[in-house]
PDB file of N, CA and C in Angstrom:
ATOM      1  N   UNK A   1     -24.639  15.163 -16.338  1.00  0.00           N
ATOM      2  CA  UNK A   1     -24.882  15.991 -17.499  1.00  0.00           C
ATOM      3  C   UNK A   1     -26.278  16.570 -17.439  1.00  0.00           C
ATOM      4  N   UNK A   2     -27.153  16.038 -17.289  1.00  0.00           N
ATOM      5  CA  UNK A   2     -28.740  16.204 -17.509  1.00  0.00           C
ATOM      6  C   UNK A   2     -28.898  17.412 -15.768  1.00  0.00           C
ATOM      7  N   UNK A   3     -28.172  17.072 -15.160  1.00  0.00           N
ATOM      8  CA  UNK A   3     -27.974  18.071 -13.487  1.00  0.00           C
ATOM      9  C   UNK A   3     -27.613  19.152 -14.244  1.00  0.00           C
ATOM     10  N   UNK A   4     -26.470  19.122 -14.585  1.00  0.00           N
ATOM     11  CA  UNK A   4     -25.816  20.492 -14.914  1.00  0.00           C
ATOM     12  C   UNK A   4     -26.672  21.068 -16.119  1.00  0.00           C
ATOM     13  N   UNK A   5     -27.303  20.796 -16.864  1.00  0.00           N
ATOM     14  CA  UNK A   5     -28.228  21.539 -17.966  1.00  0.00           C
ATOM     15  C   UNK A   5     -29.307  21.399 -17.203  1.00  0.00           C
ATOM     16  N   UNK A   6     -30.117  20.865 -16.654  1.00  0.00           N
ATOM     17  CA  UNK A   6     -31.259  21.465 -15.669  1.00  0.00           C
ATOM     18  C   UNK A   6     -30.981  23.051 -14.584  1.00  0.00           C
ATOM     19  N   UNK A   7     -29.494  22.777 -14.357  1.00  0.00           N
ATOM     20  CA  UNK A   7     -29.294  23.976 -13.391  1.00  0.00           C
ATOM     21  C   UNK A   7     -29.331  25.028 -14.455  1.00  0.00           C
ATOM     22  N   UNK A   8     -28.625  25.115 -15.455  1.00  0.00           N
ATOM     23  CA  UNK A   8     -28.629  26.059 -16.587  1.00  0.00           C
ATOM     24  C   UNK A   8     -29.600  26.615 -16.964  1.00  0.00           C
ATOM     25  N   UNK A   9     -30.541  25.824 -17.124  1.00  0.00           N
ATOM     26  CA  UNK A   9     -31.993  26.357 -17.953  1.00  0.00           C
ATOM     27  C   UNK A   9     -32.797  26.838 -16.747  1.00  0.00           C
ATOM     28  N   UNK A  10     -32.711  26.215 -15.427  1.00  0.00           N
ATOM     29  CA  UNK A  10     -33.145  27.015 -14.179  1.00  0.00           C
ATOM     30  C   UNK A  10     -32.583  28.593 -14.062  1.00  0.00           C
ATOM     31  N   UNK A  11     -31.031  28.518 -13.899  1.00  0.00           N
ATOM     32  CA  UNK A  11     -30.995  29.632 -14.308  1.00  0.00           C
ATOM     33  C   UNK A  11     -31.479  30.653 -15.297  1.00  0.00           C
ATOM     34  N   UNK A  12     -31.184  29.821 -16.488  1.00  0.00           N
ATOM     35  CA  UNK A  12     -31.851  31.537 -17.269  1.00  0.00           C
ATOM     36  C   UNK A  12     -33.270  31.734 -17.185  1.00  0.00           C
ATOM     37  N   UNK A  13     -33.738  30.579 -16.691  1.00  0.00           N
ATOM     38  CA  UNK A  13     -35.908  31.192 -16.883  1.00  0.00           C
ATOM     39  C   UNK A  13     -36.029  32.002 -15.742  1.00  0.00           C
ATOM     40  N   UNK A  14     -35.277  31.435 -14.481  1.00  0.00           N
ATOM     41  CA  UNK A  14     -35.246  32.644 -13.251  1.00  0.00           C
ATOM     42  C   UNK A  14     -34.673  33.797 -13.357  1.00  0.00           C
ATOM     43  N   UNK A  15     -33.509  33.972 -14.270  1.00  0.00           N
ATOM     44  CA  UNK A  15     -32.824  35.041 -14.197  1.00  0.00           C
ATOM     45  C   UNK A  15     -33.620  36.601 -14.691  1.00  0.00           C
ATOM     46  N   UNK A  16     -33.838  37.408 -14.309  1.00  0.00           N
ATOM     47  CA  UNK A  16     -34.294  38.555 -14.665  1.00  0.00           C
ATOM     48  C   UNK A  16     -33.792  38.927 -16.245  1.00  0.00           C
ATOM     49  N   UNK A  17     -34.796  39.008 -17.065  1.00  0.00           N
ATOM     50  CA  UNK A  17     -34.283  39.345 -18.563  1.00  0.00           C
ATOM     51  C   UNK A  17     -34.261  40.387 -18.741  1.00  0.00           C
ATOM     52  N   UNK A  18     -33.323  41.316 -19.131  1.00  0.00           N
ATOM     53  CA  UNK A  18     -33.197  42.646 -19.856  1.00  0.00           C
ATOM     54  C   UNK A  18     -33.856  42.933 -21.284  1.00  0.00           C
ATOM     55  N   UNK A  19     -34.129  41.930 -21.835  1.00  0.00           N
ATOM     56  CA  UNK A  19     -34.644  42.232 -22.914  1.00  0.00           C
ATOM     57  C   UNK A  19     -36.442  42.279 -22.733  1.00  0.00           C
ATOM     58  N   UNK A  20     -36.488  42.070 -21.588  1.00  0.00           N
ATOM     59  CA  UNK A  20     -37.990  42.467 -21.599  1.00  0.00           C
ATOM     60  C   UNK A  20     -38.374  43.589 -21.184  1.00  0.00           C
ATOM     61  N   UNK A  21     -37.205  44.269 -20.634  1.00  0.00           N
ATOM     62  CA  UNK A  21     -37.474  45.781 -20.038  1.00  0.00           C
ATOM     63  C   UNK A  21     -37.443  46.586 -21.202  1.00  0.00           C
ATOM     64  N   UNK A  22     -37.921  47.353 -22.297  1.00  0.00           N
ATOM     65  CA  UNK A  22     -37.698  48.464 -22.807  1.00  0.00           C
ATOM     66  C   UNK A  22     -37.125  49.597 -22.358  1.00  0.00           C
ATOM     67  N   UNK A  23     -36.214  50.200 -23.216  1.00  0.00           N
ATOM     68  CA  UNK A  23     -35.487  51.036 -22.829  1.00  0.00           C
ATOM     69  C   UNK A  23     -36.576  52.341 -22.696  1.00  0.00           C
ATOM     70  N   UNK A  24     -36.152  53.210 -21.736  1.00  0.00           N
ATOM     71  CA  UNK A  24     -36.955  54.576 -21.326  1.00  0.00           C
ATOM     72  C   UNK A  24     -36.864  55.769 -22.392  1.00  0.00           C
ATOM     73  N   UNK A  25     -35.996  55.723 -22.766  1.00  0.00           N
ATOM     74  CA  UNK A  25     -36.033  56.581 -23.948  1.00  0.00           C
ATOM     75  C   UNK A  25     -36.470  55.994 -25.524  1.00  0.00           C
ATOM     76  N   UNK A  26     -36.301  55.054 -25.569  1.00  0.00           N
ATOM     77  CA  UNK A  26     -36.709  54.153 -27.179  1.00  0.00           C
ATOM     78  C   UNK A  26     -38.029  54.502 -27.467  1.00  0.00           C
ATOM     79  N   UNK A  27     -38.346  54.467 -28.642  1.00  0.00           N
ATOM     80  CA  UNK A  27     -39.280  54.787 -29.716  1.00  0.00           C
ATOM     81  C   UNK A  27     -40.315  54.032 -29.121  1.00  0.00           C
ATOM     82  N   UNK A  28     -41.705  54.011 -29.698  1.00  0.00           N
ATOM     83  CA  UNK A  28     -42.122  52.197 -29.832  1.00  0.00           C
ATOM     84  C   UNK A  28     -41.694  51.794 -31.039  1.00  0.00           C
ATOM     85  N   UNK A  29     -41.881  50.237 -30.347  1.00  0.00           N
ATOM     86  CA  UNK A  29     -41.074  49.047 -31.734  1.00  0.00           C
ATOM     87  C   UNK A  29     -42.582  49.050 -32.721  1.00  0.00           C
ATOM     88  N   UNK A  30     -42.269  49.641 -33.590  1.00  0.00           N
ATOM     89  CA  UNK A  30     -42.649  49.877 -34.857  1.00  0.00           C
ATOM     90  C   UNK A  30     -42.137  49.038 -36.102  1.00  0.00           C
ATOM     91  N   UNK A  31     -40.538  49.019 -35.832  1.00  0.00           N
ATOM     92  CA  UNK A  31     -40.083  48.309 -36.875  1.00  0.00           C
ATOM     93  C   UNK A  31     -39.925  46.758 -37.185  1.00  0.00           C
ATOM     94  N   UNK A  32     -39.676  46.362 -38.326  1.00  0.00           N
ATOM     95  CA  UNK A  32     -40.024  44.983 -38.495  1.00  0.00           C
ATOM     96  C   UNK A  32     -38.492  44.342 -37.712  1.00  0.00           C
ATOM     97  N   UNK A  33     -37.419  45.003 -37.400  1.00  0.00           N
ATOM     98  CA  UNK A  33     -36.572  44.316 -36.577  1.00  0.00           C
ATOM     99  C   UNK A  33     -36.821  44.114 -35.169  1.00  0.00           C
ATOM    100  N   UNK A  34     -37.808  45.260 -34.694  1.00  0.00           N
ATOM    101  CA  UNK A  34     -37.873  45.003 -33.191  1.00  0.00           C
ATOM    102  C   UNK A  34     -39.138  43.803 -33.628  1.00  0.00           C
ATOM    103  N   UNK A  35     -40.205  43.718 -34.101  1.00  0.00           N
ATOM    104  CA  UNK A  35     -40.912  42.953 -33.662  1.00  0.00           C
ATOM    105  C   UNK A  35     -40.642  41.248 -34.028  1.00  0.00           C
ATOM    106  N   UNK A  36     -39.323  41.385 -35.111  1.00  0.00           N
ATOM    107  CA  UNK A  36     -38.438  40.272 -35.045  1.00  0.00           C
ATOM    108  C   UNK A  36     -37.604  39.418 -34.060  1.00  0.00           C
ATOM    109  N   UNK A  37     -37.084  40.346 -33.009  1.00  0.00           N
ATOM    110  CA  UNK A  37     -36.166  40.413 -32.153  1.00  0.00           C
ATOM    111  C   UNK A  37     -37.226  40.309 -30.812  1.00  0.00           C
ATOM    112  N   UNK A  38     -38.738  40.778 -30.972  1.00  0.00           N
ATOM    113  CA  UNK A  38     -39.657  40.099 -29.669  1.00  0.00           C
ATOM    114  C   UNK A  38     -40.218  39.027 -30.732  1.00  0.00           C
ATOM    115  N   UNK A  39     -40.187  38.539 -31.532  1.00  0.00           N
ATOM    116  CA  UNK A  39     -41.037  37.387 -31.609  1.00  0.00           C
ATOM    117  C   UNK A  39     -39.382  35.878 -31.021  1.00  0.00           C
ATOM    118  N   UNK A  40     -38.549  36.361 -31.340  1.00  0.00           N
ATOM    119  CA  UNK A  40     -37.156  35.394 -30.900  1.00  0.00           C
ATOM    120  C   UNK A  40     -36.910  35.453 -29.892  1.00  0.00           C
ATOM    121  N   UNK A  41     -37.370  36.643 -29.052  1.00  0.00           N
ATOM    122  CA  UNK A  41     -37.180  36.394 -27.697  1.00  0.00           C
ATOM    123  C   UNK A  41     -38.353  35.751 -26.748  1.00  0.00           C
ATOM    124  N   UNK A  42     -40.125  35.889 -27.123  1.00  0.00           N
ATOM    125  CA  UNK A  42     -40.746  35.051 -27.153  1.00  0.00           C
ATOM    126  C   UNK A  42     -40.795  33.280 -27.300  1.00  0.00           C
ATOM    127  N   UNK A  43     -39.934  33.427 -28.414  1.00  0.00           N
ATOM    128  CA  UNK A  43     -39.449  31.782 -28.592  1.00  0.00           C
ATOM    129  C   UNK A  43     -38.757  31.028 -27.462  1.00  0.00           C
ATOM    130  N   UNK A  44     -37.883  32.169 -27.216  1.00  0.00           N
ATOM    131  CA  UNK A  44     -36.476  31.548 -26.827  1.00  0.00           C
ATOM    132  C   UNK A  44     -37.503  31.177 -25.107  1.00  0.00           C
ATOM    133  N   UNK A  45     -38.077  31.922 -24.603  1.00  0.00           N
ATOM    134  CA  UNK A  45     -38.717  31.534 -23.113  1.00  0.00           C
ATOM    135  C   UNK A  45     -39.703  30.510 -23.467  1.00  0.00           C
ATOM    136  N   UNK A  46     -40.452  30.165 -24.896  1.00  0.00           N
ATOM    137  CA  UNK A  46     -40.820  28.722 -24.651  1.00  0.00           C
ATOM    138  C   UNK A  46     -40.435  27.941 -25.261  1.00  0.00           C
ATOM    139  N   UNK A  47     -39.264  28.041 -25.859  1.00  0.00           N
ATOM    140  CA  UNK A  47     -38.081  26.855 -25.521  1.00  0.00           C
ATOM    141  C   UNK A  47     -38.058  26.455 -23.843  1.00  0.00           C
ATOM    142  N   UNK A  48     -37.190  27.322 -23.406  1.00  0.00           N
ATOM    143  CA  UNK A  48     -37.050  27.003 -22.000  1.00  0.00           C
ATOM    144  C   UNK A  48     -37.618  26.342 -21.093  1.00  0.00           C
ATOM    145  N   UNK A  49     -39.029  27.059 -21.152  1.00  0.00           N
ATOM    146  CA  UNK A  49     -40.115  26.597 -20.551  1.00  0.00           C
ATOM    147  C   UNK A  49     -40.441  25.078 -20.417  1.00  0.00           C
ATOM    148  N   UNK A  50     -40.590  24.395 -21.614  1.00  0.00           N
ATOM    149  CA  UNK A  50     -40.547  23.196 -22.265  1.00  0.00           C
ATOM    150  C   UNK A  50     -39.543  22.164 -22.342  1.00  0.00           C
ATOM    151  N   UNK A  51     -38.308  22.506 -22.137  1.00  0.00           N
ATOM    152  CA  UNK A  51     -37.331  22.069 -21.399  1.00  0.00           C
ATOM    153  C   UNK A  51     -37.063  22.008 -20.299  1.00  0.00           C
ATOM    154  N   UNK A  52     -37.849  22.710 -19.302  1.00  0.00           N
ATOM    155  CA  UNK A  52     -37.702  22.808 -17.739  1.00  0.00           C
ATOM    156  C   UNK A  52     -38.795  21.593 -17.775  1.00  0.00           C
ATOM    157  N   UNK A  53     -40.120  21.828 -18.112  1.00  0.00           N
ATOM    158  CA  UNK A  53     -40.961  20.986 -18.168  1.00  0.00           C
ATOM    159  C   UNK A  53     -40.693  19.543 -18.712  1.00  0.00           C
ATOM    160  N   UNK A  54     -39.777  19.479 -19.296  1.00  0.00           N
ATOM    161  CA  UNK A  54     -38.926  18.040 -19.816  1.00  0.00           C
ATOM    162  C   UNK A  54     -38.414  17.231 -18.624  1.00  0.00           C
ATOM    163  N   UNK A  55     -37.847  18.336 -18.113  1.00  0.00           N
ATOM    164  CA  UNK A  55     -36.505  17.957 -17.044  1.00  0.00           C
ATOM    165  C   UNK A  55     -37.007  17.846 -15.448  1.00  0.00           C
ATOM    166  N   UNK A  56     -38.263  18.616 -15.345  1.00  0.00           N
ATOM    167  CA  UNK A  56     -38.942  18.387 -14.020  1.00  0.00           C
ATOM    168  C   UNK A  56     -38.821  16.822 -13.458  1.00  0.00           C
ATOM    169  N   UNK A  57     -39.737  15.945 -13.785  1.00  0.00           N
ATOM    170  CA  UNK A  57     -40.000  14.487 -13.592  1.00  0.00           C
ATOM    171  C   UNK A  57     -38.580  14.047 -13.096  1.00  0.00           C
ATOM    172  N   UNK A  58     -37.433  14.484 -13.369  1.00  0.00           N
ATOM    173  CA  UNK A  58     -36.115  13.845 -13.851  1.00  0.00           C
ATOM    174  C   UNK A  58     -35.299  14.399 -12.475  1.00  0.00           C
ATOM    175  N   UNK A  59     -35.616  15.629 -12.491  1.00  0.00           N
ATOM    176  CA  UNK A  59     -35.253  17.138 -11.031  1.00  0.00           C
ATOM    177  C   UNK A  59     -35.619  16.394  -9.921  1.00  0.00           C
ATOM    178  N   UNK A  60     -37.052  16.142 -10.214  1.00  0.00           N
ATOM    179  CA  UNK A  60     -37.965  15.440  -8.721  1.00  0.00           C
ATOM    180  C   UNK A  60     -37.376  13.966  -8.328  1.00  0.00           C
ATOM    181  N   UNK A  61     -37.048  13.016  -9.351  1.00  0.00           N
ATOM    182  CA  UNK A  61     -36.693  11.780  -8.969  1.00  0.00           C
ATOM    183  C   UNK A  61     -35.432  11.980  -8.127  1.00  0.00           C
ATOM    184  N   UNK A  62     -34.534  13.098  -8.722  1.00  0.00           N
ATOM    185  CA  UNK A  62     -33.196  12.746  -8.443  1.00  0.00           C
ATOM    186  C   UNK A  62     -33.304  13.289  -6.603  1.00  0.00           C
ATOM    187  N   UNK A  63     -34.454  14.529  -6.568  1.00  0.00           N
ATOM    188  CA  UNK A  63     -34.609  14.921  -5.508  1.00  0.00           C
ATOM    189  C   UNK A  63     -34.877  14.074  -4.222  1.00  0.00           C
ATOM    190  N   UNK A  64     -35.752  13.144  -4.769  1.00  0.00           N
ATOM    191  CA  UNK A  64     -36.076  12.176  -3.979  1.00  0.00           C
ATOM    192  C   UNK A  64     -35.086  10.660  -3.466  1.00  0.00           C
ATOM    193  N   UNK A  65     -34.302  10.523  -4.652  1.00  0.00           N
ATOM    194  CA  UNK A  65     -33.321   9.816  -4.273  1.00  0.00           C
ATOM    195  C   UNK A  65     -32.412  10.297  -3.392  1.00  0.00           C
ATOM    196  N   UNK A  66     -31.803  11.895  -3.256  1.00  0.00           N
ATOM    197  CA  UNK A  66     -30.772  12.539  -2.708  1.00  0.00           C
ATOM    198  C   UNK A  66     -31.443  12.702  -1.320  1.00  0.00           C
ATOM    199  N   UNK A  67     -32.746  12.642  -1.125  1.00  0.00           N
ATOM    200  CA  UNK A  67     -33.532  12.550   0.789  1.00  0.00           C
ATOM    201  C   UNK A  67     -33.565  11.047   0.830  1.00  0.00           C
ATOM    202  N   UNK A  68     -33.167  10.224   0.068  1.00  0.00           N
ATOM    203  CA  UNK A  68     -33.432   9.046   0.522  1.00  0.00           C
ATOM    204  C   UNK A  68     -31.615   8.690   1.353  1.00  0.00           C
ATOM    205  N   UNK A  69     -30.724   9.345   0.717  1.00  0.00           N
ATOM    206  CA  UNK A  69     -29.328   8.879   1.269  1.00  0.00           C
ATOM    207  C   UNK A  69     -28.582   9.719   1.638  1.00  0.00           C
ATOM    208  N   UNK A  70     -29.609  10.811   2.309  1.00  0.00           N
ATOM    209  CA  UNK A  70     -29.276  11.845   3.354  1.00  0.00           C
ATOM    210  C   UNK A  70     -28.876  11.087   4.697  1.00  0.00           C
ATOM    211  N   UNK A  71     -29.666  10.285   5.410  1.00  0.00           N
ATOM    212  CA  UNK A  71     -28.791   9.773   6.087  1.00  0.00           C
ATOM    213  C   UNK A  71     -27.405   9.104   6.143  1.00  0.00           C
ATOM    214  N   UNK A  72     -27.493   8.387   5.172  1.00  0.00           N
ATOM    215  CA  UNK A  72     -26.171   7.182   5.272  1.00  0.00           C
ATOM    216  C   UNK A  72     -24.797   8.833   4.941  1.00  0.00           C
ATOM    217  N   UNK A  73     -25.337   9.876   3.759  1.00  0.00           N
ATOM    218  CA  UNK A  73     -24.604  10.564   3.399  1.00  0.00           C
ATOM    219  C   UNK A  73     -23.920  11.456   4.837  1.00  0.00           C
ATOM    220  N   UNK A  74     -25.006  11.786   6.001  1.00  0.00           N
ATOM    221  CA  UNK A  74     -24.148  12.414   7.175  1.00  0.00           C
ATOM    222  C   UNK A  74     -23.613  11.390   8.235  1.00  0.00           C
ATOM    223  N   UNK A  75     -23.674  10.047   7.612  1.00  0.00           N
ATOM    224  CA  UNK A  75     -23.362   9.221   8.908  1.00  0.00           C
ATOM    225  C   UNK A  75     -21.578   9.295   8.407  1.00  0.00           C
ATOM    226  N   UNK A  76     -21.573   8.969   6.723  1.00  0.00           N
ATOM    227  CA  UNK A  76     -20.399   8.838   6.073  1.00  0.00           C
ATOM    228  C   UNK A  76     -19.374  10.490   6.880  1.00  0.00           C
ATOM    229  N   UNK A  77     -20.044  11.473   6.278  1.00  0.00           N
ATOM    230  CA  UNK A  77     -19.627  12.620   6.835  1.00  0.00           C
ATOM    231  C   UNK A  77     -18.963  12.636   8.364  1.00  0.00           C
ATOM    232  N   UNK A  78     -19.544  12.383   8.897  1.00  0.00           N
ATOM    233  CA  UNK A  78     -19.257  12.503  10.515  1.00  0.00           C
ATOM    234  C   UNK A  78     -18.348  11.106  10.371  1.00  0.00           C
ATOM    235  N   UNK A  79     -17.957  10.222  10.027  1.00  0.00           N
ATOM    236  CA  UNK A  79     -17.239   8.976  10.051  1.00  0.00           C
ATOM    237  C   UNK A  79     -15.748  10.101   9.672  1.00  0.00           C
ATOM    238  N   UNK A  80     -15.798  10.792   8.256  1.00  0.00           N
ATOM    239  CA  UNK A  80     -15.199  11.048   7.461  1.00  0.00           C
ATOM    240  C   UNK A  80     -14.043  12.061   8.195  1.00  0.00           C
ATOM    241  N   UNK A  81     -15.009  13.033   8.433  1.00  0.00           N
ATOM    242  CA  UNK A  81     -14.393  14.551   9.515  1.00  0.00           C
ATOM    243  C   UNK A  81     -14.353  15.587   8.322  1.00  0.00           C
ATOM    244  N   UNK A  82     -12.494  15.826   8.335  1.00  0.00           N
ATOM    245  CA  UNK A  82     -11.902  16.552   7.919  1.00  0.00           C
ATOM    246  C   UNK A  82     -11.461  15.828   6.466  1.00  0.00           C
ATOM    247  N   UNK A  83     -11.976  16.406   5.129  1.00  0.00           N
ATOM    248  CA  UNK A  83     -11.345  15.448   4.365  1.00  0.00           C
ATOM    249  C   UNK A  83     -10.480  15.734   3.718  1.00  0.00           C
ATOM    250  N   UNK A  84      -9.490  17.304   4.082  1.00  0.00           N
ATOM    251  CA  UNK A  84      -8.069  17.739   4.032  1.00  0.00           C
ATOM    252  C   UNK A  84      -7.470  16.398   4.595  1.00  0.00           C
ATOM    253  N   UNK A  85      -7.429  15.710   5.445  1.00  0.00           N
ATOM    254  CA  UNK A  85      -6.655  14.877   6.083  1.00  0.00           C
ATOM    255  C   UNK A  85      -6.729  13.104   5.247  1.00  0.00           C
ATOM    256  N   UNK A  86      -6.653  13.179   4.443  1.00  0.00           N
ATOM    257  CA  UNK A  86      -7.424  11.801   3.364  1.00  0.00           C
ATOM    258  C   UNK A  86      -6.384  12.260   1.871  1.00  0.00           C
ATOM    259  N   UNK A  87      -5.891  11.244   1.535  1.00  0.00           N
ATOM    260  CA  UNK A  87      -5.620  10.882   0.126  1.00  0.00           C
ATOM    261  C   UNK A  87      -6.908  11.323  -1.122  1.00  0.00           C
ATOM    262  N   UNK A  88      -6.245  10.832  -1.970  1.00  0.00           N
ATOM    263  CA  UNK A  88      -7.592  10.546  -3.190  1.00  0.00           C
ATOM    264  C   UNK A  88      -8.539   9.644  -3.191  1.00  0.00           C
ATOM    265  N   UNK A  89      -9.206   9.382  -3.160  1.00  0.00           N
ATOM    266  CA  UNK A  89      -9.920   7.652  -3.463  1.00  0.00           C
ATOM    267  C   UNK A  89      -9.520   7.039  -4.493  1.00  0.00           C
ATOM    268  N   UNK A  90      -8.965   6.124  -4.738  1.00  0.00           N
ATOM    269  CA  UNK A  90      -8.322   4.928  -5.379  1.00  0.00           C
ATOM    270  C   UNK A  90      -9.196   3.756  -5.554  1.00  0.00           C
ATOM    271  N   UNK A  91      -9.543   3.176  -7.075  1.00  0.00           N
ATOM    272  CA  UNK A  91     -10.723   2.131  -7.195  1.00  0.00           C
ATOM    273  C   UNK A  91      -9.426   0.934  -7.549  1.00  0.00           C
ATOM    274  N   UNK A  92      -9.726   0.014  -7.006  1.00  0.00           N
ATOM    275  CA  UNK A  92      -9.097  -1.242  -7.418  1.00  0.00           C
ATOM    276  C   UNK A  92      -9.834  -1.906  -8.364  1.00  0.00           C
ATOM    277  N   UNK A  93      -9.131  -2.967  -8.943  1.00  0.00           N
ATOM    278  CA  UNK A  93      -9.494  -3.987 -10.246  1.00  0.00           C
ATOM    279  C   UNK A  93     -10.779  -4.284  -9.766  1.00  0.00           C
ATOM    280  N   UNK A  94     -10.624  -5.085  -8.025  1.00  0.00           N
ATOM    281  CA  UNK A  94     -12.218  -6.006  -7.870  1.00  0.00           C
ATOM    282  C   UNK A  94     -13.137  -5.054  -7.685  1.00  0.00           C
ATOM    283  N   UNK A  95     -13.254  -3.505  -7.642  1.00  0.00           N
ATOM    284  CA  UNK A  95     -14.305  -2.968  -7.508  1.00  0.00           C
ATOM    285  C   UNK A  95     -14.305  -2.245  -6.215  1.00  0.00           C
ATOM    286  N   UNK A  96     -13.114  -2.314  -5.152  1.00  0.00           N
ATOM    287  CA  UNK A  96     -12.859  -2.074  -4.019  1.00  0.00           C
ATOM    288  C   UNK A  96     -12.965  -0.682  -4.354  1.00  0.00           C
ATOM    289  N   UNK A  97     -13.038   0.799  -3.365  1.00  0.00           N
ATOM    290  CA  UNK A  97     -12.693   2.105  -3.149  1.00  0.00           C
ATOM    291  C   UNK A  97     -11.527   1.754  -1.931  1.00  0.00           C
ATOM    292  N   UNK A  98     -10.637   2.577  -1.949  1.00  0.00           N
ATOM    293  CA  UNK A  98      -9.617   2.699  -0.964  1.00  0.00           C
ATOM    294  C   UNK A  98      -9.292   4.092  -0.929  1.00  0.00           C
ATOM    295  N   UNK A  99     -10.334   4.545   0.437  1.00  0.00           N
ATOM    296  CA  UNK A  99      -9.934   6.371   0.828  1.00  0.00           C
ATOM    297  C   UNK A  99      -8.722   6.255   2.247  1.00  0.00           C
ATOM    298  N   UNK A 100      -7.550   6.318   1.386  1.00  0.00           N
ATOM    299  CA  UNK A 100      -6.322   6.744   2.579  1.00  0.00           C
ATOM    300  C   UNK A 100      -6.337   7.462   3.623  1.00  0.00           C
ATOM    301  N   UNK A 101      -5.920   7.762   4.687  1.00  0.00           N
ATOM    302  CA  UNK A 101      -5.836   8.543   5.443  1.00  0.00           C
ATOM    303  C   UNK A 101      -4.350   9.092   5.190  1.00  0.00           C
ATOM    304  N   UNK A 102      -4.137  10.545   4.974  1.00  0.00           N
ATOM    305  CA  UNK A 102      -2.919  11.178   5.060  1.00  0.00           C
ATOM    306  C   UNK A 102      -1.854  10.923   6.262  1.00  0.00           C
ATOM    307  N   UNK A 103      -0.656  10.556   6.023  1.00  0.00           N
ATOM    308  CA  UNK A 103      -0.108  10.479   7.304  1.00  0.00           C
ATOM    309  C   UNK A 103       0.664  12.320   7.910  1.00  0.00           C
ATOM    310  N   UNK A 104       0.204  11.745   9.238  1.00  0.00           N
ATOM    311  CA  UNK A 104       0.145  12.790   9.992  1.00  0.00           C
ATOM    312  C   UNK A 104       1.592  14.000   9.969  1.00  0.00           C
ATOM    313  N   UNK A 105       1.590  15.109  10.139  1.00  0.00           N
ATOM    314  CA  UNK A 105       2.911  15.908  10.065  1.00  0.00           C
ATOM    315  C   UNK A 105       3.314  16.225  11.477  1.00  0.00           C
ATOM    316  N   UNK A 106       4.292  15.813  11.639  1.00  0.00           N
ATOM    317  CA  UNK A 106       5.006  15.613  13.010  1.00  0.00           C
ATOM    318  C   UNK A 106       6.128  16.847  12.761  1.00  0.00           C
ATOM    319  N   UNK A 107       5.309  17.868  13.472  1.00  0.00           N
ATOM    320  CA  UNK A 107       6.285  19.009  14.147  1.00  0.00           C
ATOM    321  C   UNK A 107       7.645  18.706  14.696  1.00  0.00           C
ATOM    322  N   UNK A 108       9.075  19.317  14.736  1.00  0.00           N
ATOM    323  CA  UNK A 108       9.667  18.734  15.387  1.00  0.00           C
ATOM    324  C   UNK A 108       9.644  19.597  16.893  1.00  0.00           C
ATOM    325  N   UNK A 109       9.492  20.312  16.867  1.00  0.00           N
ATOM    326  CA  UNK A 109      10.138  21.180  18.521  1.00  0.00           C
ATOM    327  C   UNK A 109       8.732  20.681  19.168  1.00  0.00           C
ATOM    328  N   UNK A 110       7.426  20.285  18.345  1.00  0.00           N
ATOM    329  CA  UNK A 110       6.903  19.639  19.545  1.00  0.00           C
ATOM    330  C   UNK A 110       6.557  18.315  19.608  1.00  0.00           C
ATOM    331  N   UNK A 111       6.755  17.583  18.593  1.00  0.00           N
ATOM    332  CA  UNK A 111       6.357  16.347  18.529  1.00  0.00           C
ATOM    333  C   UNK A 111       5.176  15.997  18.420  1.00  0.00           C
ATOM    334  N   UNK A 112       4.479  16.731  18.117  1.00  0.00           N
ATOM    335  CA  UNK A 112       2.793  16.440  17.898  1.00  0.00           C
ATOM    336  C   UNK A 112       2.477  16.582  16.108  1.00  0.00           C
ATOM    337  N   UNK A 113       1.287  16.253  16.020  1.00  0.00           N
ATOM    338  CA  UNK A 113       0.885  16.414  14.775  1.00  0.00           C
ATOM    339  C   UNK A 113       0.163  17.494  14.137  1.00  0.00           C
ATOM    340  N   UNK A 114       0.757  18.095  13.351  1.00  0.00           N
ATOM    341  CA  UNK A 114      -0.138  19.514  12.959  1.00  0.00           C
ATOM    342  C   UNK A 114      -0.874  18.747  11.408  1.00  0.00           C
ATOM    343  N   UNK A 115      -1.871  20.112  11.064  1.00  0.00           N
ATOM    344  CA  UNK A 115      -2.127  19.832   9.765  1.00  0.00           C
ATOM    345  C   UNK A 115      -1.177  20.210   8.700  1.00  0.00           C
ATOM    346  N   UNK A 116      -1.158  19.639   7.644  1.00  0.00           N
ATOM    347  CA  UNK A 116      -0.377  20.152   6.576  1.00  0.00           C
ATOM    348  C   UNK A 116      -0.642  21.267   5.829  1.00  0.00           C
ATOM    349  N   UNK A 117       0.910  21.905   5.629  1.00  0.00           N
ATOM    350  CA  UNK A 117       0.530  23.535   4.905  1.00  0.00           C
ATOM    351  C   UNK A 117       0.141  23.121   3.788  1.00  0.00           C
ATOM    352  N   UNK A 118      -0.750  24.220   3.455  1.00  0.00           N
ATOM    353  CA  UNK A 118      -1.152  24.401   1.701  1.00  0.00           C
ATOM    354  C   UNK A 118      -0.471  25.625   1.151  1.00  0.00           C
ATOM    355  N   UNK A 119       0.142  25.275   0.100  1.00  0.00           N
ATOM    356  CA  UNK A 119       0.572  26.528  -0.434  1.00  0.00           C
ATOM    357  C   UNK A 119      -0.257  27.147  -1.506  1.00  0.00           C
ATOM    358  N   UNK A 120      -0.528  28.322  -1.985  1.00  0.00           N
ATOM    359  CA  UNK A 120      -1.332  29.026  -2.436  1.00  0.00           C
ATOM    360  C   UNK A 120      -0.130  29.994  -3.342  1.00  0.00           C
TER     361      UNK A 120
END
């Protein structure tokens, strides 16, 4: 949860704002709605700001945990292969994971094993 709303708020502080571009033909903001509508949009980037700054400390730990089990994570990978060819993972009562291996599709005219169709 706290990943996926860090990516969010990354996004919009990076994202290029339209509302900071003034339009080429517009007046100047004179009126008490435009300078309403920049003081809320002012807000709204230090909101953000302050929430990125919340969430940093939190970004960096997780960063550092995810280089810490970069290895074991490509040893698993390369163990793993193809993981079209694998069941679901299945947790048992004692706490066990059990990742199946799919059984193989045996062509008949050649007797070998192909992969299985996906239908779409």
């Amino acid at each position: 949860m706290r990943v996926s709303v860090a990516l969010a708020l990354l996004l919009l502080t990076t994202a290029p704002a339209a509302a900071d571009d003034p339009p080429a033909a517009a007046p100047p903001a004179d009126s008490e709605m435009d300078q309403g509508l920049s003081l809320l949009g002012e807000g709204a980037r230090l909101l953000f700001r302050g929430l990125m700054a919340e969430m940093e400390p939190a970004l960096d730990e997780m960063a550092g945990q995810l280089q810490a089990m970069e290895p074991m994570l490509r040893s698993l990978a390369e163990m793993i292969g193809d993981m079209r060819a694998y069941d679901a993972p299945v947790k048992l009562p004692n706490g066990d994971i059990l990742i199946r291996r799919k059984p193989p599709v045996i062509v008949p005219e050649t007797d070998s094993p192909a992969e299985p169709e996906i239908e779409l």
